[in-house]
PDB file of N, CA and C in Angstrom:
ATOM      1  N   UNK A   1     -11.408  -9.992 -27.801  1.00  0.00           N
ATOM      2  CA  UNK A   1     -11.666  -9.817 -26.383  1.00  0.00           C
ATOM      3  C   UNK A   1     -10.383  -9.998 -25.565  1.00  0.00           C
ATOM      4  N   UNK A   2      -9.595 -11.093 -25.677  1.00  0.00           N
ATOM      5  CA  UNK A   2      -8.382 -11.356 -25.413  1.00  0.00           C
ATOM      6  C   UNK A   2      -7.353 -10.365 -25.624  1.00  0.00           C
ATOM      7  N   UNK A   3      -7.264  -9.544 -26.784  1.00  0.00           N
ATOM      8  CA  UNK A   3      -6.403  -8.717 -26.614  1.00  0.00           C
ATOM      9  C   UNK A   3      -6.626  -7.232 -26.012  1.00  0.00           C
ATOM     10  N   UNK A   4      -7.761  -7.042 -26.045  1.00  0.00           N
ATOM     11  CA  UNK A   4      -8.511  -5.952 -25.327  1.00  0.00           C
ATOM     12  C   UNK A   4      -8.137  -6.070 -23.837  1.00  0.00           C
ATOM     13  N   UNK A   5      -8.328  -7.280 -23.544  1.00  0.00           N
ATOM     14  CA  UNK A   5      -8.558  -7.675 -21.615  1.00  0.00           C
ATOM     15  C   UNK A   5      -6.504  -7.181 -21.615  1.00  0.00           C
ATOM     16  N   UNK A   6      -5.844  -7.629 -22.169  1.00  0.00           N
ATOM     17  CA  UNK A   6      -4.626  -7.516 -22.224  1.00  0.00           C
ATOM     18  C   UNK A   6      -4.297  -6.180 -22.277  1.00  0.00           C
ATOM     19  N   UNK A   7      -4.553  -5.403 -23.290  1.00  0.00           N
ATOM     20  CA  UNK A   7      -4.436  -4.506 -23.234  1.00  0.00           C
ATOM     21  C   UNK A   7      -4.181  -3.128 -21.524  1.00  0.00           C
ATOM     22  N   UNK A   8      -5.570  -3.334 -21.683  1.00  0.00           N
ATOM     23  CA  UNK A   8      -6.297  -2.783 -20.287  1.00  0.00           C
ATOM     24  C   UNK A   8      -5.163  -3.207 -18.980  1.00  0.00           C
ATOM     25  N   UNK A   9      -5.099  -4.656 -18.960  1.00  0.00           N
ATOM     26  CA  UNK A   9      -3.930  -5.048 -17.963  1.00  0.00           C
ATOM     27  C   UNK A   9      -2.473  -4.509 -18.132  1.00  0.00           C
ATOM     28  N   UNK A  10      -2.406  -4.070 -19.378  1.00  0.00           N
ATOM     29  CA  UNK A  10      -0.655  -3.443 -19.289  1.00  0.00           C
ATOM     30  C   UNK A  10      -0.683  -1.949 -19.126  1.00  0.00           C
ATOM     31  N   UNK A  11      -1.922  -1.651 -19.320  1.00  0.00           N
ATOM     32  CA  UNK A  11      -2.392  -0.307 -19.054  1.00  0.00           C
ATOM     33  C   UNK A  11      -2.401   0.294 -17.093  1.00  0.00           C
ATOM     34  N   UNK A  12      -3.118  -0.639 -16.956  1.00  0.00           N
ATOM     35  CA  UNK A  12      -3.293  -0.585 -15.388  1.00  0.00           C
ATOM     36  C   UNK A  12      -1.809  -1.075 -14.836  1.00  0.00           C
ATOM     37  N   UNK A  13      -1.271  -1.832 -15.247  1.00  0.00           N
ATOM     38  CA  UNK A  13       0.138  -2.240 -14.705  1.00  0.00           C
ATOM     39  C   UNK A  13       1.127  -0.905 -14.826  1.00  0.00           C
ATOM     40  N   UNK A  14       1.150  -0.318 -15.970  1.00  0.00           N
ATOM     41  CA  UNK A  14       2.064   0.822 -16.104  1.00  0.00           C
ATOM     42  C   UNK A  14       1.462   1.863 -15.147  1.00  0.00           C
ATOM     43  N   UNK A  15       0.170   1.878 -14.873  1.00  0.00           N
ATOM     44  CA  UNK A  15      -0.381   3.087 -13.868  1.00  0.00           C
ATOM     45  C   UNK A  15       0.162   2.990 -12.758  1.00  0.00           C
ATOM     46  N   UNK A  16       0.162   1.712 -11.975  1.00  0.00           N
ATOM     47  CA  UNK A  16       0.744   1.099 -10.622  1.00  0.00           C
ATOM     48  C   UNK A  16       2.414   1.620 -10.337  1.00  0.00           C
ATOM     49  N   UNK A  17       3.242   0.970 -12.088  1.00  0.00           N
ATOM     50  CA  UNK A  17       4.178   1.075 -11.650  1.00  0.00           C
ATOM     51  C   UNK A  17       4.821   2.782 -12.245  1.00  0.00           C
ATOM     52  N   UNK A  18       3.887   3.453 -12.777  1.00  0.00           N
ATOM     53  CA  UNK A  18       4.342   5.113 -12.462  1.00  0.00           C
ATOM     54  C   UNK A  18       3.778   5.750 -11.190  1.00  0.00           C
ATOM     55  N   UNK A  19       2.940   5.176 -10.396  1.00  0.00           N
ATOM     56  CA  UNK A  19       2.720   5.534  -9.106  1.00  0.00           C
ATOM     57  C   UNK A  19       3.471   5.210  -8.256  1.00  0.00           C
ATOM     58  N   UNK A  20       4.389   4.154  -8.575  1.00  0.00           N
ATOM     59  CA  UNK A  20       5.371   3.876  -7.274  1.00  0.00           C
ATOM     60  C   UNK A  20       6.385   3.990  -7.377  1.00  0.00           C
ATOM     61  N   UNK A  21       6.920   5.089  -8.701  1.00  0.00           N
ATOM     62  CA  UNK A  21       8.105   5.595  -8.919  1.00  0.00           C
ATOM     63  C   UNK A  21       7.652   7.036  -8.846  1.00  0.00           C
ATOM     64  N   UNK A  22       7.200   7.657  -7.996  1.00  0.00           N
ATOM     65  CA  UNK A  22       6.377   8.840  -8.004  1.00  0.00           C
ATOM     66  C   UNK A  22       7.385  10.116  -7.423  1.00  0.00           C
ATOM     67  N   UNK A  23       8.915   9.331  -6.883  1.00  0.00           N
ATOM     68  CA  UNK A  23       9.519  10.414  -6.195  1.00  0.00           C
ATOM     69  C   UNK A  23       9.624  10.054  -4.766  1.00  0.00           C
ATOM     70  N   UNK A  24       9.760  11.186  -4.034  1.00  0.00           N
ATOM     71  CA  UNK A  24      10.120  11.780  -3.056  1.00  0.00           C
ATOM     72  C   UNK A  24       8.860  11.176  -2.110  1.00  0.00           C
ATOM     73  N   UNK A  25       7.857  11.334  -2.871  1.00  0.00           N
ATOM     74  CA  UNK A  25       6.438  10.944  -1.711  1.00  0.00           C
ATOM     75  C   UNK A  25       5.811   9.706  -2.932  1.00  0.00           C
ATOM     76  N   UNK A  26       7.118   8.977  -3.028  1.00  0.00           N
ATOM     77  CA  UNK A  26       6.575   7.072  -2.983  1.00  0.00           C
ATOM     78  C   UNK A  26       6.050   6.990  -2.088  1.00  0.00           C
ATOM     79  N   UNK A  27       5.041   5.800  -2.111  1.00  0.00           N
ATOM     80  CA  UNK A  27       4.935   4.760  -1.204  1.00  0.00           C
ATOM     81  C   UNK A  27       5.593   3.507  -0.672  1.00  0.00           C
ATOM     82  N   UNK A  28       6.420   2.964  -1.784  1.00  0.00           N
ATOM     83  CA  UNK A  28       7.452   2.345  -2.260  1.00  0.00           C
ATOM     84  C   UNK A  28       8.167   2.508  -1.043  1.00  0.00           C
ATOM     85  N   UNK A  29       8.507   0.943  -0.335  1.00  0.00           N
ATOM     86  CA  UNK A  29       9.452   1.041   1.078  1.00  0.00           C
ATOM     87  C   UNK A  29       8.487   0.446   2.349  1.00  0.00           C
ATOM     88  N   UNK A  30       9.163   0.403   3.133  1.00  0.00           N
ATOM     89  CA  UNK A  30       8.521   0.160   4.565  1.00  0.00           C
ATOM     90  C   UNK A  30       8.618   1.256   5.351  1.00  0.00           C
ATOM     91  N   UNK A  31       7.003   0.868   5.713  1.00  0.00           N
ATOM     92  CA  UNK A  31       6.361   2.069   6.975  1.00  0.00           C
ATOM     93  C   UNK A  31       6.562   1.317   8.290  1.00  0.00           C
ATOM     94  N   UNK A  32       6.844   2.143   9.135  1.00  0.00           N
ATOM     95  CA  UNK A  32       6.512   1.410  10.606  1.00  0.00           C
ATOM     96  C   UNK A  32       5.821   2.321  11.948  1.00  0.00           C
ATOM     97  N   UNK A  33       5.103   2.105  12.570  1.00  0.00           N
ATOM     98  CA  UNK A  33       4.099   2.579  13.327  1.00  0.00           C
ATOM     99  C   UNK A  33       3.398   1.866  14.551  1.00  0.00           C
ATOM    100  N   UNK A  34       2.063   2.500  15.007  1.00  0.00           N
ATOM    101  CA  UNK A  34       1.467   1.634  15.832  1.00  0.00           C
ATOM    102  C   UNK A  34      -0.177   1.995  15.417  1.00  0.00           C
ATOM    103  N   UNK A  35      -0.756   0.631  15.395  1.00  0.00           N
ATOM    104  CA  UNK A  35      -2.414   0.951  15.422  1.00  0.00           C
ATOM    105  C   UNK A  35      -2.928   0.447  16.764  1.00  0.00           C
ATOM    106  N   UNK A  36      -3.716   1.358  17.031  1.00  0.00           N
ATOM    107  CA  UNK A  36      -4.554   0.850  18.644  1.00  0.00           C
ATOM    108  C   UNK A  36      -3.344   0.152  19.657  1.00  0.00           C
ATOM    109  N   UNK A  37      -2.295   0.383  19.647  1.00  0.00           N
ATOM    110  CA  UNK A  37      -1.008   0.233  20.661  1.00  0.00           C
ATOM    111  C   UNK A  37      -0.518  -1.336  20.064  1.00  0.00           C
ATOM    112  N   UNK A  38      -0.660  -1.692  18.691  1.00  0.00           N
ATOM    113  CA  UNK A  38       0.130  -2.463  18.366  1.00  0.00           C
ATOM    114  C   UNK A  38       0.948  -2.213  17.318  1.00  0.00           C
ATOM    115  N   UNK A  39       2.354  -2.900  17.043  1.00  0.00           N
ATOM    116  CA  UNK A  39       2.963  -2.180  16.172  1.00  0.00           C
ATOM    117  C   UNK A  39       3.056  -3.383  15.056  1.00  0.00           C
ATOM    118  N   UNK A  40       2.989  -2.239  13.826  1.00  0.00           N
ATOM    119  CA  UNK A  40       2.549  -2.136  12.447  1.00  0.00           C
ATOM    120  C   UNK A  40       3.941  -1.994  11.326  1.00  0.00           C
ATOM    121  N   UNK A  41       4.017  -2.955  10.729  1.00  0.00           N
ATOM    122  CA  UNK A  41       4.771  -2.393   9.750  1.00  0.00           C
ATOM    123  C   UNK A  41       4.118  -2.902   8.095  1.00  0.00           C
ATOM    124  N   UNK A  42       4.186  -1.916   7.585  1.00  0.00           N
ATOM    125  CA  UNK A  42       3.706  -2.560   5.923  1.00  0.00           C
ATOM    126  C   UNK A  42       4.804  -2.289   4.963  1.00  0.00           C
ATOM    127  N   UNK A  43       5.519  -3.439   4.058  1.00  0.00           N
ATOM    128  CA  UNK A  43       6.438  -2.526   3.386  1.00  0.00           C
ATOM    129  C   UNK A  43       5.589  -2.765   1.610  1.00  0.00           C
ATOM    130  N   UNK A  44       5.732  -2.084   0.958  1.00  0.00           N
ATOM    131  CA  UNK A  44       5.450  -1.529  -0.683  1.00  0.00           C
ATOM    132  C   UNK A  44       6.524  -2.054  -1.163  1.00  0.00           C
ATOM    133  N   UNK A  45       6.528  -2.722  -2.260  1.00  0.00           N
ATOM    134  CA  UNK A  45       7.178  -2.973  -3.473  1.00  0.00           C
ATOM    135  C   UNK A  45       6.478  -2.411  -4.796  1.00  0.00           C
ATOM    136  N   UNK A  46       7.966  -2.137  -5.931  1.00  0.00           N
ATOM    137  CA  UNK A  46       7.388  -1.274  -7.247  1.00  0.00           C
ATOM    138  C   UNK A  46       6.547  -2.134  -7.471  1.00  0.00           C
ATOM    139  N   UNK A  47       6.671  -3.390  -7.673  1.00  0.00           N
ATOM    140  CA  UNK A  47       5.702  -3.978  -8.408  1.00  0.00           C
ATOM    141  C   UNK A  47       4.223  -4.043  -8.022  1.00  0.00           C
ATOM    142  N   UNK A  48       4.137  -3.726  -7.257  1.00  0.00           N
ATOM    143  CA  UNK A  48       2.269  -3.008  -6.881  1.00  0.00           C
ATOM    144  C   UNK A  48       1.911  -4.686  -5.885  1.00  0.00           C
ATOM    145  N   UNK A  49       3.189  -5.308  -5.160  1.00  0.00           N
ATOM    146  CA  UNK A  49       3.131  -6.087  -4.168  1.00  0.00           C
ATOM    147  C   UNK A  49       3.683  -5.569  -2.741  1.00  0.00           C
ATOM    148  N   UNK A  50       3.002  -6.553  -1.708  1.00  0.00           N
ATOM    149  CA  UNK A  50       3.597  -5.700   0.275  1.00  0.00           C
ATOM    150  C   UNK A  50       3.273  -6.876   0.885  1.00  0.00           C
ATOM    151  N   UNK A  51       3.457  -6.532   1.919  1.00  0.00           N
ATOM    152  CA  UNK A  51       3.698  -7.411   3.130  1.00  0.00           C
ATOM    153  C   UNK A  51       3.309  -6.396   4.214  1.00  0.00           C
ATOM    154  N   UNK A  52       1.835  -6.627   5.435  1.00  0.00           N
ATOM    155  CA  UNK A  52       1.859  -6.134   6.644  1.00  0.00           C
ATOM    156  C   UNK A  52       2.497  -7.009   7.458  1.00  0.00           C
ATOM    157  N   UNK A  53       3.166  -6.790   8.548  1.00  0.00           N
ATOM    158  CA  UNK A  53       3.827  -7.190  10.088  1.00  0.00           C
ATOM    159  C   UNK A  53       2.880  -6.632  10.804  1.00  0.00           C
ATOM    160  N   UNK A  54       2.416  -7.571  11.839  1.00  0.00           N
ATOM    161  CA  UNK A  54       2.057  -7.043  13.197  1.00  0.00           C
ATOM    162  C   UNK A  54       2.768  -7.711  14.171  1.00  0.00           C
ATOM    163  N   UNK A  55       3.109  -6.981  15.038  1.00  0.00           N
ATOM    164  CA  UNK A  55       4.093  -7.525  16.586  1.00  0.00           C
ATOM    165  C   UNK A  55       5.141  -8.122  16.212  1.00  0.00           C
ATOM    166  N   UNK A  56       6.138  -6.954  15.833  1.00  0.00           N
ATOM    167  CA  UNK A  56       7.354  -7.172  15.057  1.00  0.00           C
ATOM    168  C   UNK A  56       7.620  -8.722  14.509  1.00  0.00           C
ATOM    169  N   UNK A  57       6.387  -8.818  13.706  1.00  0.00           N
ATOM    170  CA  UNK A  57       6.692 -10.180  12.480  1.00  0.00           C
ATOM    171  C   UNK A  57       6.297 -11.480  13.046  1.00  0.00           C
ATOM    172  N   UNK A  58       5.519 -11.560  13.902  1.00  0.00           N
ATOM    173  CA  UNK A  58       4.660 -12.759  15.222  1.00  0.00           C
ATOM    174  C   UNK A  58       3.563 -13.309  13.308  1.00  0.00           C
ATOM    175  N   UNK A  59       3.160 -12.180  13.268  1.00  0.00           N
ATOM    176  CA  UNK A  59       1.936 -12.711  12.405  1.00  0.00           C
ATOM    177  C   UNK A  59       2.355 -11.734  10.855  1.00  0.00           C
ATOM    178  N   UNK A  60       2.189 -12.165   9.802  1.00  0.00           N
ATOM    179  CA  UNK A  60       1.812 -11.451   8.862  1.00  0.00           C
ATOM    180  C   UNK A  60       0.817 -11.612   7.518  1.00  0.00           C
ATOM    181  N   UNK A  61       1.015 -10.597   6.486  1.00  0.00           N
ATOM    182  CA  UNK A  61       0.110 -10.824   5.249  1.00  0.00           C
ATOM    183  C   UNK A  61       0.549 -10.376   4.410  1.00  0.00           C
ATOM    184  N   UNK A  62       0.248 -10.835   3.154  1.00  0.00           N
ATOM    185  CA  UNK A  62       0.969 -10.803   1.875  1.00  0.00           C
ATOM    186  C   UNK A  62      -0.554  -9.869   1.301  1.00  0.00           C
ATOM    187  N   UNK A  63       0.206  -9.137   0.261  1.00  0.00           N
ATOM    188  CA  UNK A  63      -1.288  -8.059  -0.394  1.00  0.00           C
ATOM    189  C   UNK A  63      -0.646  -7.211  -1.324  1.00  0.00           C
ATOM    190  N   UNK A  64      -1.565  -7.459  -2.294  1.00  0.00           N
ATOM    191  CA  UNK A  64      -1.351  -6.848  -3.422  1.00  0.00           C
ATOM    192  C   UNK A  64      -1.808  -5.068  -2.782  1.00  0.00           C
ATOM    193  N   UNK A  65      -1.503  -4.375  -3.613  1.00  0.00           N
ATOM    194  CA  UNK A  65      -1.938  -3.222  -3.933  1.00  0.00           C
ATOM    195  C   UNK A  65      -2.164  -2.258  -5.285  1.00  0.00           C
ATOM    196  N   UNK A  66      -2.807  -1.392  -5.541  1.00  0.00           N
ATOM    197  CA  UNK A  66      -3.623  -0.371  -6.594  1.00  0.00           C
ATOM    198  C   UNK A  66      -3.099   1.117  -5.980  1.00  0.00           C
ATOM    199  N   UNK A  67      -2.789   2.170  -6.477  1.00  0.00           N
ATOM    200  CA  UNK A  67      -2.994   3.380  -6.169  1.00  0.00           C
ATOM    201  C   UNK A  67      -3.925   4.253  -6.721  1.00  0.00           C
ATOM    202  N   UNK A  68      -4.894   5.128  -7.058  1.00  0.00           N
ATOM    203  CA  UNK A  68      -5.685   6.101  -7.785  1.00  0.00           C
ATOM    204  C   UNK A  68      -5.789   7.302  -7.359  1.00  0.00           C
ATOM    205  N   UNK A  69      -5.201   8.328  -7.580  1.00  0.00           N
ATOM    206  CA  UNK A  69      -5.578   9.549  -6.876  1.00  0.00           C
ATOM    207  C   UNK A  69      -4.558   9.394  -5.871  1.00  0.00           C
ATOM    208  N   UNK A  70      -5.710   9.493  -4.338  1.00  0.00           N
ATOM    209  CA  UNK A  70      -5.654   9.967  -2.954  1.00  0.00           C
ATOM    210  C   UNK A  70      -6.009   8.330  -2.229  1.00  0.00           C
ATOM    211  N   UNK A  71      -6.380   7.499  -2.993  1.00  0.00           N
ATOM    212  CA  UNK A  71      -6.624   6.253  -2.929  1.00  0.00           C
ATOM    213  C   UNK A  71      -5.736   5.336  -2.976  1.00  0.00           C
ATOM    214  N   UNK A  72      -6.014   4.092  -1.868  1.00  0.00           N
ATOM    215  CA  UNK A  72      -5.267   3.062  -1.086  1.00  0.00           C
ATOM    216  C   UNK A  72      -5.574   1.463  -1.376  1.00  0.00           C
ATOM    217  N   UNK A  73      -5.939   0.729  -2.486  1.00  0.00           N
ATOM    218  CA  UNK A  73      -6.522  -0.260  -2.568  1.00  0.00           C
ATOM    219  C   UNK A  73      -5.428  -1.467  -2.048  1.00  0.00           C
ATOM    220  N   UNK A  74      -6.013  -2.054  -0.826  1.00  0.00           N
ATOM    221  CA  UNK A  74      -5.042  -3.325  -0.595  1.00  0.00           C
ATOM    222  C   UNK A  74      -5.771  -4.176  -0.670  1.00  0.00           C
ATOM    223  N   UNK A  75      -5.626  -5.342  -1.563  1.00  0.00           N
ATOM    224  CA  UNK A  75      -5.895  -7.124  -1.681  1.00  0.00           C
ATOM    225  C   UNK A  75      -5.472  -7.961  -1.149  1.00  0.00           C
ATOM    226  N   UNK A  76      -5.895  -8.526   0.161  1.00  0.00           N
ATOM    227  CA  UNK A  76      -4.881  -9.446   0.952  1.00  0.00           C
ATOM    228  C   UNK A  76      -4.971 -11.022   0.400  1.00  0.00           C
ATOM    229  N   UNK A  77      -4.395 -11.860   0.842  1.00  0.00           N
ATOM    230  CA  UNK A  77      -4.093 -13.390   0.120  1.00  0.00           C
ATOM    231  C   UNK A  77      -5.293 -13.999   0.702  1.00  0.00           C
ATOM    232  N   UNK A  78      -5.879 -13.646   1.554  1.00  0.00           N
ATOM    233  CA  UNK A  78      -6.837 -13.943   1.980  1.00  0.00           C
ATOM    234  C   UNK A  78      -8.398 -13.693   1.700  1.00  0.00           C
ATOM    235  N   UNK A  79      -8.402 -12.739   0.388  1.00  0.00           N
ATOM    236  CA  UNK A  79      -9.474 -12.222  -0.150  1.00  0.00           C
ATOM    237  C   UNK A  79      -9.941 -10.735   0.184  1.00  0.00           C
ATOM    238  N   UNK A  80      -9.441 -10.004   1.382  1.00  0.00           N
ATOM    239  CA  UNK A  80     -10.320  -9.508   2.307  1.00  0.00           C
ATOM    240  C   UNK A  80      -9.342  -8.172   1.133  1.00  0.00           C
ATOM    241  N   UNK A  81     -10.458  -6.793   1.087  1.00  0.00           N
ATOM    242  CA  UNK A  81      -9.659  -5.838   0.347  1.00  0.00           C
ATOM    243  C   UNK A  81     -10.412  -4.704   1.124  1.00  0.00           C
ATOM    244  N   UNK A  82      -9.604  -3.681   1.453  1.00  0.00           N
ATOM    245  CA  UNK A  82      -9.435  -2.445   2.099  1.00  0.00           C
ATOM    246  C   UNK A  82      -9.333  -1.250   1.671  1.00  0.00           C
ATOM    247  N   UNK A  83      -9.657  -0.391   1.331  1.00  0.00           N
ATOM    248  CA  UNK A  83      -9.688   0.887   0.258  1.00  0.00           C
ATOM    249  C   UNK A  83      -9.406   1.802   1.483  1.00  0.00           C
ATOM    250  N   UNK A  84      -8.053   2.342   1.453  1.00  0.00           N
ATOM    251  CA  UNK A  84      -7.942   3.619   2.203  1.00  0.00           C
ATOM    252  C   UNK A  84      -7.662   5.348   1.742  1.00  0.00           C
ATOM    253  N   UNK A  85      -7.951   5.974   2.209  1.00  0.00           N
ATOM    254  CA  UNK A  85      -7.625   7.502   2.205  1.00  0.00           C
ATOM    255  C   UNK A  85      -6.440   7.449   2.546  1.00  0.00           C
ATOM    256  N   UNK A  86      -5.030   7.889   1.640  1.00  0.00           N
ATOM    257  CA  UNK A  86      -3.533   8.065   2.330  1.00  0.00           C
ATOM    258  C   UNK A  86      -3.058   9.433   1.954  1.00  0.00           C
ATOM    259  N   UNK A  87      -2.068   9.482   2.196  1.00  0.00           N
ATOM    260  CA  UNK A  87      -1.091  11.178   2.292  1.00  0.00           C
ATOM    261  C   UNK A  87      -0.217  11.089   2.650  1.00  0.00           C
ATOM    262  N   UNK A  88       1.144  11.420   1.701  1.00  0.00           N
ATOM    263  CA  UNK A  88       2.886  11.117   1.979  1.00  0.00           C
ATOM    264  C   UNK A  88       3.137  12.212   2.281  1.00  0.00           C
ATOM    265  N   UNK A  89       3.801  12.696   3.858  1.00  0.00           N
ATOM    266  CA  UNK A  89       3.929  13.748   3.841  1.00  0.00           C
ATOM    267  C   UNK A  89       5.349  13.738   4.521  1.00  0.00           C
ATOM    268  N   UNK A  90       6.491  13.700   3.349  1.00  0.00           N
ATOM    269  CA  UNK A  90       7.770  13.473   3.879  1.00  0.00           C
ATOM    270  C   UNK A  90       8.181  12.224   3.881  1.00  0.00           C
ATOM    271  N   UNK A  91       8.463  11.860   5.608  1.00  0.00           N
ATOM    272  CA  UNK A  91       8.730  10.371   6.112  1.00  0.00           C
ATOM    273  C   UNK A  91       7.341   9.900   6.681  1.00  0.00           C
ATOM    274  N   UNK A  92       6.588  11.048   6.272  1.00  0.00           N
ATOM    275  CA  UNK A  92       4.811  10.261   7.380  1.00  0.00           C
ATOM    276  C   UNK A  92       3.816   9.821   6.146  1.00  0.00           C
ATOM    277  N   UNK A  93       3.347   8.690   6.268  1.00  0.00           N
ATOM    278  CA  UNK A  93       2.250   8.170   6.033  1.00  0.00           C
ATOM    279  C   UNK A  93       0.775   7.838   6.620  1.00  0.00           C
ATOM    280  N   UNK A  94      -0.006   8.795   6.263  1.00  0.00           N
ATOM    281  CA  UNK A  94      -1.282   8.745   7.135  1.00  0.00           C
ATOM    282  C   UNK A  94      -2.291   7.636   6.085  1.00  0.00           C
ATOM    283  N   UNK A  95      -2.833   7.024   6.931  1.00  0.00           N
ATOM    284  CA  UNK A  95      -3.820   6.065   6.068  1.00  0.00           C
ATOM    285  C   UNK A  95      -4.897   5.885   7.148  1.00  0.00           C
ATOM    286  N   UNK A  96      -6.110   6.468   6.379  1.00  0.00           N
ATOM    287  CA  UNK A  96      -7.690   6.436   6.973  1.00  0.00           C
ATOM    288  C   UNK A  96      -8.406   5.701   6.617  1.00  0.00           C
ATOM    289  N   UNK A  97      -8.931   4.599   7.599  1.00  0.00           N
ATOM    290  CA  UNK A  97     -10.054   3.674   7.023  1.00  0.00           C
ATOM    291  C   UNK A  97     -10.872   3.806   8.145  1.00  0.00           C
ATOM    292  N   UNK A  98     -12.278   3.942   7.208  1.00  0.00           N
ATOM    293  CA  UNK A  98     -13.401   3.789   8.540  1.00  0.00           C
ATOM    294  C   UNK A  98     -13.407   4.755   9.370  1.00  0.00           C
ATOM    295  N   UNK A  99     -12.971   5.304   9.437  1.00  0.00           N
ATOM    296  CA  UNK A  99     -12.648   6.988  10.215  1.00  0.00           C
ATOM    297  C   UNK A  99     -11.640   7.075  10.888  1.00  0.00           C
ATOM    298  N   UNK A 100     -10.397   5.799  11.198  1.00  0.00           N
ATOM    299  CA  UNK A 100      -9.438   5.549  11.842  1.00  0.00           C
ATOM    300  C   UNK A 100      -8.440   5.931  11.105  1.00  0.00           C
ATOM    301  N   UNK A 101      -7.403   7.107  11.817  1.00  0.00           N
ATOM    302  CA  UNK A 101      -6.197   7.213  10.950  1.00  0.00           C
ATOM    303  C   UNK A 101      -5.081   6.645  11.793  1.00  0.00           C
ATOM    304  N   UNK A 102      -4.329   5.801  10.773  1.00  0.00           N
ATOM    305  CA  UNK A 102      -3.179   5.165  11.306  1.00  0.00           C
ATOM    306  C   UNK A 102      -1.851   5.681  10.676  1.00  0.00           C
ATOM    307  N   UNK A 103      -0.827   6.468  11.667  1.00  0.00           N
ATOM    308  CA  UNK A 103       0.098   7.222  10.994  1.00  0.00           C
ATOM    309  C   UNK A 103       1.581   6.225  10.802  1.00  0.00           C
ATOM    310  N   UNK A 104       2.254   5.987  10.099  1.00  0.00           N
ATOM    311  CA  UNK A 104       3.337   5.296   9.862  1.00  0.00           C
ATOM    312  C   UNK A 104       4.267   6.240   9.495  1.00  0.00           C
ATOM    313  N   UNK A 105       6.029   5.457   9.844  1.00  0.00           N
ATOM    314  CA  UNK A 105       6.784   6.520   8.704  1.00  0.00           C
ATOM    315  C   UNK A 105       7.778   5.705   8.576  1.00  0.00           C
ATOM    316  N   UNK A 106       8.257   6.040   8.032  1.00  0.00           N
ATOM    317  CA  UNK A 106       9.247   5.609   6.259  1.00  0.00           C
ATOM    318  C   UNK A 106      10.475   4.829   7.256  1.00  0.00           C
ATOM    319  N   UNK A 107      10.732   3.555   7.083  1.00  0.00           N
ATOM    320  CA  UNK A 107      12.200   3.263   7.988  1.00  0.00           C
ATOM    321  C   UNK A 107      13.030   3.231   7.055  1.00  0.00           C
ATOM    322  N   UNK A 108      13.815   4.024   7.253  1.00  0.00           N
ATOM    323  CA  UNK A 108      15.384   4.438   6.510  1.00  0.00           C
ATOM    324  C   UNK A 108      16.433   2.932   6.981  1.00  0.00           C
TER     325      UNK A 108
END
């Protein structure tokens, strides 16, 4: 059972980290933006770890993340997990939750 559960985990780990070496339309990096007129930054690390900012860094959160597909899974330290609809298009990042799209882009 133990090596099975292991297994599966280096399996899913290599999925994460060929999704965030994906190129040109990574996710990999910091986005910055505004939701509902506050500003937003989330940055991606390869290792399938991030960090959101709100109000340039007043408050933040630590959160794992998953990629699948067209799919957005964030795990915050706080328990709370978020499944979004995203799309790299260039320097833009669109991410839909709940019917809300929040557009970000890539800070160079």
């Amino acid at each position: 059972m133990k090596k099975t559960l292991c297994i599966i985990l280096a399996v899913m780990l290599l999925a994460v980290s060929l999704c965030a070496c994906a190129g040109s339309n990574s996710i990999v990096g910091s986005w910055s933006g505004t939701s509902q007129g506050v500003a937003v930054t989330m940055s991606f690390a390869k290792d399938g770890t991030g960090v959101m900012s709100v109000l340039g860094g007043l408050a933040s959160e630590e959160f794992t993340y998953t990629i699948e597909g067209s799919t957005l899974t964030v795990n915050a330290t706080d328990g709370d997990t978020e499944v979004y609809d995203y799309a790299i298009d260039g320097d833009s990042l669109s991410l839909t939750y709940e019917g809300e799209v929040i557009t970000l882009t890539k800070d160079k």
